[in-house]
N, C-alpha and C. Protein backbone atom coordinates (compact mmCIF):
# COMPACT_ATOMS: atom_id res chain seq x y z
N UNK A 1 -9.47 16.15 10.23
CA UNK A 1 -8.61 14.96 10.28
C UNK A 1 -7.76 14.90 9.01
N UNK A 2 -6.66 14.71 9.51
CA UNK A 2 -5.65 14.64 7.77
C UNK A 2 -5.78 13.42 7.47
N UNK A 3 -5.55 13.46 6.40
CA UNK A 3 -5.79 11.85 4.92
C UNK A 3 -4.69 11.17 5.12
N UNK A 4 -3.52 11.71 5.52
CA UNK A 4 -2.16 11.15 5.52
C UNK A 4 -1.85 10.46 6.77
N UNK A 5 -1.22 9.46 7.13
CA UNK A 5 -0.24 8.81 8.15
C UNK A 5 1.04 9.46 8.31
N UNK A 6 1.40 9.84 9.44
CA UNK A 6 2.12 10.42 9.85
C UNK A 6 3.83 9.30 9.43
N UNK A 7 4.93 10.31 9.52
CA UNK A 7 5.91 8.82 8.86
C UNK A 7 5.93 8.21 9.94
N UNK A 8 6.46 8.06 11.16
CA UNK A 8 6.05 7.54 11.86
C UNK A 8 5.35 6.22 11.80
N UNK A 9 3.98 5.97 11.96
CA UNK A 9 3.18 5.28 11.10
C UNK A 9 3.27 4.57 9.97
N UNK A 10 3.57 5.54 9.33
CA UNK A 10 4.20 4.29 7.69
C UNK A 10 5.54 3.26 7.95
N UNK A 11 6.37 3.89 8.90
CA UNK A 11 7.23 2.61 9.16
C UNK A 11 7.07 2.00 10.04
N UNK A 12 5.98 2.07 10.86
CA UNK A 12 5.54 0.87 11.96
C UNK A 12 4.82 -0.09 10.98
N UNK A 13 3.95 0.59 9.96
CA UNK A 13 2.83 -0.36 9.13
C UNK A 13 3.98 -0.90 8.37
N UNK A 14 5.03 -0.27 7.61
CA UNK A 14 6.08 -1.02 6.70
C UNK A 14 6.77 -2.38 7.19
N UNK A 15 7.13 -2.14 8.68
CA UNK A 15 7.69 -3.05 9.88
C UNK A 15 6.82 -4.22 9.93
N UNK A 16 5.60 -4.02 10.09
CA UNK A 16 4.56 -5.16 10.03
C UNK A 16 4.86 -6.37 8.90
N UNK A 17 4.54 -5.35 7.77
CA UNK A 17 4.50 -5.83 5.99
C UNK A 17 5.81 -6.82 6.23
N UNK A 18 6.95 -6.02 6.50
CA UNK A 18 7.87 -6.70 6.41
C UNK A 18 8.43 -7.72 6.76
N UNK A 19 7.96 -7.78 8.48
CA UNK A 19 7.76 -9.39 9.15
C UNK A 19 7.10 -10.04 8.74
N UNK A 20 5.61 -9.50 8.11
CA UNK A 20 4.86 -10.61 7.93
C UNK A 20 5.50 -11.54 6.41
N UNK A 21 5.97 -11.16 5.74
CA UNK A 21 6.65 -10.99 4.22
C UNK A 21 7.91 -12.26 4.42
N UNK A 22 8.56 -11.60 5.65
CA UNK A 22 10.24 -12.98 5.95
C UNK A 22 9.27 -13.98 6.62
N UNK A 23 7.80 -13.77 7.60
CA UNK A 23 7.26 -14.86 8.03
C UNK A 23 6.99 -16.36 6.75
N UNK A 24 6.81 -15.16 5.75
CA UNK A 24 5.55 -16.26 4.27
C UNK A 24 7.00 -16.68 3.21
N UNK A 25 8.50 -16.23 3.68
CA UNK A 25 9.29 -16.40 2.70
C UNK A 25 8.83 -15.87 1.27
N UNK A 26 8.31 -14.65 1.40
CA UNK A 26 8.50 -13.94 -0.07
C UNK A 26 9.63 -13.39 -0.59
N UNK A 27 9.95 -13.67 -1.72
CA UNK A 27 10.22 -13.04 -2.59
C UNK A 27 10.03 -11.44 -3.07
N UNK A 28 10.79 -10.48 -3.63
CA UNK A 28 10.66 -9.44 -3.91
C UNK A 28 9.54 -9.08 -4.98
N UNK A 29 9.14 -10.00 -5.99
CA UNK A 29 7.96 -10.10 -6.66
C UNK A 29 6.41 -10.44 -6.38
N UNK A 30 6.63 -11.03 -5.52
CA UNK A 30 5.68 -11.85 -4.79
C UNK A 30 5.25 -10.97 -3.64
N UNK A 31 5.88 -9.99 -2.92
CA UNK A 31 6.05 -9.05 -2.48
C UNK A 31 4.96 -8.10 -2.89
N UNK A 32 5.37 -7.17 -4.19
CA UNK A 32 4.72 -6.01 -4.64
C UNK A 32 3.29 -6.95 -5.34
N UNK A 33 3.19 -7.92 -5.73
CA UNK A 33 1.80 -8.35 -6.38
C UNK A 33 1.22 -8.08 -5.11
N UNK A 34 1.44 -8.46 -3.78
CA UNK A 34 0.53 -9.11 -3.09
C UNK A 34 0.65 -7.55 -2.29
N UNK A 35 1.49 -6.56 -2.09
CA UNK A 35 1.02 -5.15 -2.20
C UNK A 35 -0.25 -4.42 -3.21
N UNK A 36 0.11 -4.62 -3.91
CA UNK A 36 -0.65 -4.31 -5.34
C UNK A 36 -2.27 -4.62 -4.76
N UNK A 37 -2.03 -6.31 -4.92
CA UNK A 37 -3.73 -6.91 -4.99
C UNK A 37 -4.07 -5.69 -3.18
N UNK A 38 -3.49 -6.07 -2.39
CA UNK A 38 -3.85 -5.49 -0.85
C UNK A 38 -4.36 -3.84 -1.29
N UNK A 39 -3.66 -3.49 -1.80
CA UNK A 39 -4.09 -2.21 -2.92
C UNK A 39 -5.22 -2.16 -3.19
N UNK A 40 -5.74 -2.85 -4.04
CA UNK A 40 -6.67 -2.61 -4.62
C UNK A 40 -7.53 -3.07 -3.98
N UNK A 41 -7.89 -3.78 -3.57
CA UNK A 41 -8.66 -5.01 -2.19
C UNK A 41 -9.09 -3.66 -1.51
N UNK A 42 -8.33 -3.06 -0.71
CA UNK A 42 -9.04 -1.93 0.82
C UNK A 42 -9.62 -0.81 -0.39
N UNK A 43 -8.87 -0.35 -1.49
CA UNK A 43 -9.46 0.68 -2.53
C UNK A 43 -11.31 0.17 -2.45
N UNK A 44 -11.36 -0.59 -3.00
CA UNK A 44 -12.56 -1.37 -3.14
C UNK A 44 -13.64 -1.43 -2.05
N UNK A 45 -13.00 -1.99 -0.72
CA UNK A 45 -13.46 -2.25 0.26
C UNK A 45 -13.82 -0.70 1.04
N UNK A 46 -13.45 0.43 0.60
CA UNK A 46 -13.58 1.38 1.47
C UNK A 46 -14.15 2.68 0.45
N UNK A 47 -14.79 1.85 -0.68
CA UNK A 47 -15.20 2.50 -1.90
C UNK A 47 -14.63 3.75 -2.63
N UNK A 48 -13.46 3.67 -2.56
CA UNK A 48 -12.61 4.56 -3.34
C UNK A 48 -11.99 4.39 -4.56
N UNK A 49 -12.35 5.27 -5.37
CA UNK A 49 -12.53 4.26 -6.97
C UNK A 49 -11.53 4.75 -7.86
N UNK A 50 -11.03 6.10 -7.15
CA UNK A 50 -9.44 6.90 -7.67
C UNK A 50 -8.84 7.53 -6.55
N UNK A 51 -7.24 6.82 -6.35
CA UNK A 51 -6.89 7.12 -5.16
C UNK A 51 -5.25 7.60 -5.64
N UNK A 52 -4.34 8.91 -5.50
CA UNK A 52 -3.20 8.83 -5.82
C UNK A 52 -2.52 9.33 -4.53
N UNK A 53 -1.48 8.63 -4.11
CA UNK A 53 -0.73 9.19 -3.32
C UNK A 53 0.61 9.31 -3.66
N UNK A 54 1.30 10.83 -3.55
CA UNK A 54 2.55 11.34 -3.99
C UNK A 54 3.40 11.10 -3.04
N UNK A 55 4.91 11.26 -3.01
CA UNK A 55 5.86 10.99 -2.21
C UNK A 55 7.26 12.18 -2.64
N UNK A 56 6.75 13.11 -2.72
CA UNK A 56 8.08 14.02 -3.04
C UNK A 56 9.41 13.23 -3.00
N UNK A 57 9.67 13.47 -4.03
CA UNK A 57 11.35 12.87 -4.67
C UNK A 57 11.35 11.59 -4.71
N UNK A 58 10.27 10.79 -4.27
CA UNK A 58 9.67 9.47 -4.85
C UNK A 58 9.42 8.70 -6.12
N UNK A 59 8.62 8.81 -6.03
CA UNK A 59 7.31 8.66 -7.02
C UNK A 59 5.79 9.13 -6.23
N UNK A 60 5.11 8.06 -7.74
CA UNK A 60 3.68 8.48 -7.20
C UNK A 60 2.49 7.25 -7.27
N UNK A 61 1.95 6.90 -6.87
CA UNK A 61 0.92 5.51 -7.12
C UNK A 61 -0.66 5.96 -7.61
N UNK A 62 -0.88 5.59 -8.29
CA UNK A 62 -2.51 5.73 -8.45
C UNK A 62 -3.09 4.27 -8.75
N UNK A 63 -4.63 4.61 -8.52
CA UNK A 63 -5.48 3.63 -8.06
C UNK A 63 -6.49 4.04 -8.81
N UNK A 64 -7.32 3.53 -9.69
CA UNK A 64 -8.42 3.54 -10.69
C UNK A 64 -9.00 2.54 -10.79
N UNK A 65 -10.28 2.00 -9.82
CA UNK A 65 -10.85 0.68 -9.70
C UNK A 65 -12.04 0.60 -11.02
N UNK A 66 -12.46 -0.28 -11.53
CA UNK A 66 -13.14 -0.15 -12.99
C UNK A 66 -14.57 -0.50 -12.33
N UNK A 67 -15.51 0.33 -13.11
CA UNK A 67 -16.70 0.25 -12.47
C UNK A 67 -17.60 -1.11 -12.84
């Protein structure tokens, strides 16, 4: 099984984020915190305690939950 979501996938899940986001009237700040915390929240919840995912010609995110 691959680790990755197909793109596909990432812009149906992005599509979601995004309605749900104009539903709550966020803001662009308010936005990435509440990415961020959701971040770290499933990291936690699915016991993964260093998580990086790359994006060629992106960037890159990492995840380091403190023990």
């Amino acid at each position: 099984m691959n680790n990755n979501i197909t793109d596909e996938q990432a812009q149906q899940l992005l599509d979601g984020i995004v309605q749900i986001c104009e539903q709550l009237d966020l803001e662009s700040t308010q936005i990435l915190d509440g990415l961020s915390r959701s971040l770290l929240s499933a990291a936690q919840a699915f016991g993964t305690k260093d998580l990086n995912v790359q994006i060629d010609n992106v960037g890159k995110v990492t995840v380091k939950l403190q023990d």
